[in-house]
N, C-alpha and C. Protein backbone atom coordinates (compact mmCIF):
# COMPACT_ATOMS: atom_id res chain seq x y z
N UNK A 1 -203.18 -77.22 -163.95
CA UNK A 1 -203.88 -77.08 -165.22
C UNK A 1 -203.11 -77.84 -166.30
N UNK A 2 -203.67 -78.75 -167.01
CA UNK A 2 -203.13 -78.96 -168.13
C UNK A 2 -202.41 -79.70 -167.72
N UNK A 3 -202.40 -80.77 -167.26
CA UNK A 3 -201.55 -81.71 -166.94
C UNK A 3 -202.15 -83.59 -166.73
N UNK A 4 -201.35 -84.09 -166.69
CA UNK A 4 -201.61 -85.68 -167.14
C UNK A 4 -201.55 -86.18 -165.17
N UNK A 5 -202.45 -87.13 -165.03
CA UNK A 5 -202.46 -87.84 -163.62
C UNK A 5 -202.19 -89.43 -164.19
N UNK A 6 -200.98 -90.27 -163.72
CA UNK A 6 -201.06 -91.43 -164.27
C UNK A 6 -200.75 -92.21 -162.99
N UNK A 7 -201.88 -92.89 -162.87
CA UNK A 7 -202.34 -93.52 -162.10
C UNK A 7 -201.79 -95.41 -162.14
N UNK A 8 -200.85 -95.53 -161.21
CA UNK A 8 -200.65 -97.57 -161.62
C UNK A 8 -200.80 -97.98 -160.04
N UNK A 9 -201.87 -99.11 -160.60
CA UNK A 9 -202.51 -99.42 -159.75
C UNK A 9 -203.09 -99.00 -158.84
N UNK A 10 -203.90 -99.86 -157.87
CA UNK A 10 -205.08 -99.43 -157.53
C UNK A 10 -204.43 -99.83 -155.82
N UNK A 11 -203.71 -99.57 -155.08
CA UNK A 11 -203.45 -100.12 -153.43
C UNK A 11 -204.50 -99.88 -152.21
N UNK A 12 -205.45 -98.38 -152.77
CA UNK A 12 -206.31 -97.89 -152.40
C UNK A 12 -207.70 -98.72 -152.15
N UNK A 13 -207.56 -99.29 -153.36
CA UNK A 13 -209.23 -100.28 -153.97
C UNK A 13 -209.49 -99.80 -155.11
N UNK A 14 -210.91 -99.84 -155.64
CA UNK A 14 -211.10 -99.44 -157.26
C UNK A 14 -212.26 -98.60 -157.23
N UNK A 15 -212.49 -97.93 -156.25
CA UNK A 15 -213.90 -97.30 -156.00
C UNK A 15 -213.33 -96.04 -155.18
N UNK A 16 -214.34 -94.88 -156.04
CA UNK A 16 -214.28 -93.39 -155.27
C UNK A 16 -215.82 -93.25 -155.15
N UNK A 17 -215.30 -92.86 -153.60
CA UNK A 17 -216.83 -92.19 -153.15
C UNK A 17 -217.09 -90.90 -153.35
N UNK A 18 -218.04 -90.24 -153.74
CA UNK A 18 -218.57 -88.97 -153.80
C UNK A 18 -217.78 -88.12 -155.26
N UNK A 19 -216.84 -88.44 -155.72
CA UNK A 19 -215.86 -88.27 -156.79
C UNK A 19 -216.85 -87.19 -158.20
N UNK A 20 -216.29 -85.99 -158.11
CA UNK A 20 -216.57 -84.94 -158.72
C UNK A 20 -216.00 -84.62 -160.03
N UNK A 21 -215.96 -85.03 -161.07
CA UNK A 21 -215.05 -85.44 -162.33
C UNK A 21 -215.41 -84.05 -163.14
N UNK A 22 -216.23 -83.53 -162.56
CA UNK A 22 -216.13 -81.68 -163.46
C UNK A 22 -214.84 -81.46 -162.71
N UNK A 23 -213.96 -81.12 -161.40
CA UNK A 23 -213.10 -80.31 -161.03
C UNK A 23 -212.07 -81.28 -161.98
N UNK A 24 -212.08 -82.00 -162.55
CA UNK A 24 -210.83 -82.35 -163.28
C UNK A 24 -210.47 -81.88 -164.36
N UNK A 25 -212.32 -81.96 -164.67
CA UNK A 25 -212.42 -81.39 -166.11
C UNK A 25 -212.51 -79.84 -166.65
N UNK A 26 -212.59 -79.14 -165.49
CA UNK A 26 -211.84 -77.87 -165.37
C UNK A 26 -210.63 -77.70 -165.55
N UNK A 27 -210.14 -78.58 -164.65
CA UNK A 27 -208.43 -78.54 -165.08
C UNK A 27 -207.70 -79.37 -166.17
N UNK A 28 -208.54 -79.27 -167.04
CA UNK A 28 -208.18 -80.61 -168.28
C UNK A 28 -206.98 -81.44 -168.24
N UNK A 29 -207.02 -82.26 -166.91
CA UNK A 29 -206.91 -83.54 -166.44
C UNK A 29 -206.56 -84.46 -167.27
N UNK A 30 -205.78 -85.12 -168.10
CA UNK A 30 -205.80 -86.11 -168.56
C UNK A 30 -205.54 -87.45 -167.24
N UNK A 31 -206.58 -88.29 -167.60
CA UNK A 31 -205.95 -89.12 -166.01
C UNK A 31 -205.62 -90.91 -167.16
N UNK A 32 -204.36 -91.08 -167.11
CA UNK A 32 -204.12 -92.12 -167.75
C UNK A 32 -203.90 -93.33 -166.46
N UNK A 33 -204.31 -94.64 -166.90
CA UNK A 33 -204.25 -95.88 -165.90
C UNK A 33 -203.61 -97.00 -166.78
N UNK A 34 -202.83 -97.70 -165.61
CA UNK A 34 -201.55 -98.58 -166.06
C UNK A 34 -201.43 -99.85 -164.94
N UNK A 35 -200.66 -100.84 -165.40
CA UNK A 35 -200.53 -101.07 -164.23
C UNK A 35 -199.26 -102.17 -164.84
N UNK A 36 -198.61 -102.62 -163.54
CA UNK A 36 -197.22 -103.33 -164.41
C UNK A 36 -197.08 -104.81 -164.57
N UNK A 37 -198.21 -105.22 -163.80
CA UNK A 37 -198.44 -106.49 -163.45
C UNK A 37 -198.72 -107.32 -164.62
N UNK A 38 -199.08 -106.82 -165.88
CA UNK A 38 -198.99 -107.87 -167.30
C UNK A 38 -198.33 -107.25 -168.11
N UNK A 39 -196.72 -106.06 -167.61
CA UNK A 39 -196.26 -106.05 -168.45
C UNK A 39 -194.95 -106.73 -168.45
N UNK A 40 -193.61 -106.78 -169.92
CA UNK A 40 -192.98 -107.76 -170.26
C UNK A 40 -191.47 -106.84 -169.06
N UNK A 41 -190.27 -107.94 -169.10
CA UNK A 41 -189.49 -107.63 -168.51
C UNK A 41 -188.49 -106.01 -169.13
N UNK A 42 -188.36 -106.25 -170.44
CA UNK A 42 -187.77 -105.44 -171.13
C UNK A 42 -188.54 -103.81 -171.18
N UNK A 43 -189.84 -103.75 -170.95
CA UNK A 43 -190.67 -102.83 -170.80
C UNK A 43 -190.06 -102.15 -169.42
N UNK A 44 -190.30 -102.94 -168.30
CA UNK A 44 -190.27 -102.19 -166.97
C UNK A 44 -188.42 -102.44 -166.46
N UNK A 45 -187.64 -102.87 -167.66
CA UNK A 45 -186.29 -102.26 -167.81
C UNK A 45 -186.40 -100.97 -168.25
N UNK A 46 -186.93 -100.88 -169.11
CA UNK A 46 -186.79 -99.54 -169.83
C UNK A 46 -187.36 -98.50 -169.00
N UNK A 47 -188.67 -98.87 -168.41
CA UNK A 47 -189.09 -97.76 -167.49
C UNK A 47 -188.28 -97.27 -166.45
N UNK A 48 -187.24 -98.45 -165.84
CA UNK A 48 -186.06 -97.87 -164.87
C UNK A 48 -185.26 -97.41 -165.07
N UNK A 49 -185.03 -97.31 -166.66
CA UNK A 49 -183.66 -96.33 -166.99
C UNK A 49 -184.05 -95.15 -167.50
N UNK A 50 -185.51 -95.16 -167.88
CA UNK A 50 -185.82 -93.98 -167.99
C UNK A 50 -185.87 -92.73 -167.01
N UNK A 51 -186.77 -93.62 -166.01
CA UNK A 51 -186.88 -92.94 -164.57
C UNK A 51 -185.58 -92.44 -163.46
N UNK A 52 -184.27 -93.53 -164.18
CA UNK A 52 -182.94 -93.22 -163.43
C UNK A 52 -182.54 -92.40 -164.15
N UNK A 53 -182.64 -91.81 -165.81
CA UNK A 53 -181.61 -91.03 -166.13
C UNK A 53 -182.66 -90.02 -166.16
N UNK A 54 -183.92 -89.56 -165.93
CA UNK A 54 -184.23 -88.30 -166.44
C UNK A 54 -185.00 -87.69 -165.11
N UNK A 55 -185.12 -88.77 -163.78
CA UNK A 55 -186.40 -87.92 -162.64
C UNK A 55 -185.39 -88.36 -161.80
N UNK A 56 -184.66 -89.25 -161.22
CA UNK A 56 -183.55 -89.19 -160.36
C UNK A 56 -182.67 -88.16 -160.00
N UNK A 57 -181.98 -87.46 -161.72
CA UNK A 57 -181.51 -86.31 -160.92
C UNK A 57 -182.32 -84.98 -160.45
N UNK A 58 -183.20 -85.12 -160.96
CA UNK A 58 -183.98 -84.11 -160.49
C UNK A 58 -184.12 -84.03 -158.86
N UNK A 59 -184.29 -85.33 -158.55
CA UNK A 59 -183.98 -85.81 -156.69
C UNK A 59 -182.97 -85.63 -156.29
N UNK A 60 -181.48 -85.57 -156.92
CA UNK A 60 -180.28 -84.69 -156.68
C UNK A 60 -180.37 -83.30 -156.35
N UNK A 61 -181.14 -82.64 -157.63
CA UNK A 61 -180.90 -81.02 -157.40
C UNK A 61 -181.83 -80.28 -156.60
N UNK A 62 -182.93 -81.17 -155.78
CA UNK A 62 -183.90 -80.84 -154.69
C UNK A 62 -184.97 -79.88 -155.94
N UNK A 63 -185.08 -80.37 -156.75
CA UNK A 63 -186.08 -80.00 -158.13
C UNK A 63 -187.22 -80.52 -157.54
N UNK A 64 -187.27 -82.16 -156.81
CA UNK A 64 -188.13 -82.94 -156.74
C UNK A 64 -187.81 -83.35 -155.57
N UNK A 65 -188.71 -83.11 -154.35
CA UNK A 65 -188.92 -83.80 -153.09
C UNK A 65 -189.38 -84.87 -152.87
N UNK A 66 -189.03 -85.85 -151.82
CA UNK A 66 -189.77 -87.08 -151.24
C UNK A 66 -190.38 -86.67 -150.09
N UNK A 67 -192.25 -86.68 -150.33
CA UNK A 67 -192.86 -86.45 -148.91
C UNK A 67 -192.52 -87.54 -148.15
N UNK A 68 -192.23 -87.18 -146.48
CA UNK A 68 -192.32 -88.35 -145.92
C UNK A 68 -192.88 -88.10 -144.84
N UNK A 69 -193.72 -89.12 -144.33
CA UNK A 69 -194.89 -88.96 -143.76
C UNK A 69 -194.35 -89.15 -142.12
N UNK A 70 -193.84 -90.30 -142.44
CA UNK A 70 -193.31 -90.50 -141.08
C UNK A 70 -192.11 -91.85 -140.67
N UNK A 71 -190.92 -91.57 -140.23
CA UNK A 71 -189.94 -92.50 -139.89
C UNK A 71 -190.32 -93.27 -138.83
N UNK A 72 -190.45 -94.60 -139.08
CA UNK A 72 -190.59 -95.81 -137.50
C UNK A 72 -189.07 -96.60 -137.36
N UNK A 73 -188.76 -96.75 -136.23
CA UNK A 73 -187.63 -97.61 -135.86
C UNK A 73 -188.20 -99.08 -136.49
N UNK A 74 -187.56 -99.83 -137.05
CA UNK A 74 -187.95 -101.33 -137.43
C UNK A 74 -188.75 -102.00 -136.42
N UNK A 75 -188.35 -101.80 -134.71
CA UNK A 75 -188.71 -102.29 -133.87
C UNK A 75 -190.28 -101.94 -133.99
N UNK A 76 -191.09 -100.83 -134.50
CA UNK A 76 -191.60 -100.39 -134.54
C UNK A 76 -192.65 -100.84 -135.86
N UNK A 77 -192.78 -101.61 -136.68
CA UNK A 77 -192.99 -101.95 -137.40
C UNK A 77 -194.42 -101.90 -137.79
N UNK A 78 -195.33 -102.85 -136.84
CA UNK A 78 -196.59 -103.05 -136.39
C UNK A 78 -197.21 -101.89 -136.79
N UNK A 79 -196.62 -100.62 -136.00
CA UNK A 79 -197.34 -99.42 -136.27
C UNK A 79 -197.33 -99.11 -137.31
N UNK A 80 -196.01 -98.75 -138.06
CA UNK A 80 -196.04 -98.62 -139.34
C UNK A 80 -197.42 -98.87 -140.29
N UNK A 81 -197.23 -100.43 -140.09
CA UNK A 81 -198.19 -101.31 -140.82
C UNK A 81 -199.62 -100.34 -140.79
N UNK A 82 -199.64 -100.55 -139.33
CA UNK A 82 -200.94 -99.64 -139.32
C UNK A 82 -201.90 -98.37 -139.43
N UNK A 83 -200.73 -98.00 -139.31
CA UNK A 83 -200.83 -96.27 -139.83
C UNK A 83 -201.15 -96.43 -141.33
N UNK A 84 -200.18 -97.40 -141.78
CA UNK A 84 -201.10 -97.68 -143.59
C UNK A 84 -202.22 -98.10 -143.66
N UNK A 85 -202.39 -99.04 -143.61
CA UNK A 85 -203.82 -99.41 -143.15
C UNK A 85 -205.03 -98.57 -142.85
N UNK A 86 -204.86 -98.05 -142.19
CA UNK A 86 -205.50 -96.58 -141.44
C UNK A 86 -205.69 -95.73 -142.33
N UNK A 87 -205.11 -95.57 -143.74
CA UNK A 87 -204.93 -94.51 -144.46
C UNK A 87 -204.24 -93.02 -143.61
N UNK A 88 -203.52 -93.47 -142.90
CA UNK A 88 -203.37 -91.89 -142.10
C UNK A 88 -202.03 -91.14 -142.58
N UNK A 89 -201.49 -91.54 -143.37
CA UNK A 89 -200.04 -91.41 -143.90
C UNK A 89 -200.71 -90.37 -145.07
N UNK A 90 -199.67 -89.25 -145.06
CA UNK A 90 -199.62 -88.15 -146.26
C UNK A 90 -198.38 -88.06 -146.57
N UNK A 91 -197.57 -88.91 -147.78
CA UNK A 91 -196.14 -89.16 -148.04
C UNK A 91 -195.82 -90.61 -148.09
N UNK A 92 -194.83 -90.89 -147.83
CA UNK A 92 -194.13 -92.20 -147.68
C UNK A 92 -194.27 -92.41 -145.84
N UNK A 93 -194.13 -93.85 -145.75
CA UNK A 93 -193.66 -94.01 -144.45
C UNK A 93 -192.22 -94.81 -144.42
N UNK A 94 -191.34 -94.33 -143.82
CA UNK A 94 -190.24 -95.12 -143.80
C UNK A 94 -189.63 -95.99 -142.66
N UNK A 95 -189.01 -96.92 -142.60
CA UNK A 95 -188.46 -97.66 -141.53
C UNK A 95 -186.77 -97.73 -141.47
N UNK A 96 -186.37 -97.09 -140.74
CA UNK A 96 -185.25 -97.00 -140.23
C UNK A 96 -184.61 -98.63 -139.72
N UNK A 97 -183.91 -99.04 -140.23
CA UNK A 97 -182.92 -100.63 -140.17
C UNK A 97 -181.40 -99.83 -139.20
N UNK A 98 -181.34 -99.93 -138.04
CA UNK A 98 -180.15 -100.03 -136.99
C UNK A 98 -179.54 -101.16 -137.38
N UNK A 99 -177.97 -101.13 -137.44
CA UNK A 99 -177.24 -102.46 -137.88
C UNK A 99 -177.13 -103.21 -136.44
N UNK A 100 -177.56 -104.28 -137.01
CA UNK A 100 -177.67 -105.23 -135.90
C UNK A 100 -176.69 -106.23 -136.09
N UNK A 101 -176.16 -106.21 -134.50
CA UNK A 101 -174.96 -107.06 -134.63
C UNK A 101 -174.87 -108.48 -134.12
């Protein structure tokens, strides 16, 4: 309730199907859209020091979790790929790098 959705960019596409905009508006939703691709360098400096000094530690004190959807060996990659693709991922997907000698 009562809370802001800010949305950057679109990786998804730009189209919702069936999309019900009363349940948002029940929850008075603010949904703000951004995206970083025309903005200046000094801007999306600032956004990284913002984001490092005030939501980073929060990822220290387990305040704030990283979903992760699913770990692939590098060798493994392909799948990765495709499991994105697929939309089948709920979280991050990550790839594990073995030092190769």
């Amino acid at each position: 309730m009562d809370c802001r959705w800010v949305t950057y960019g679109l990786m998804g596409g730009n189209k919702l199907k069936e999309f019900d905009i009363a349940k948002m508006m029940q929850k008075r939703i603010q949904w703000i859209f951004s995206t970083l691709r025309n903005r200046t360098d000094n801007y999306k400096n600032d956004l990284i020091k913002d984001f490092s000094g005030n939501i980073m530690p929060l990822f220290k004190t387990g305040e704030f979790k990283p979903i992760v959807d699913k770990i692939f060996a590098v060798e493994d990659i392909n799948e990765a790929h495709l499991r994105m693709e697929e939309n089948k991922n709920i979280g991050k997907i990550l790839v594990k790098w073995e030092k190769i000698l």
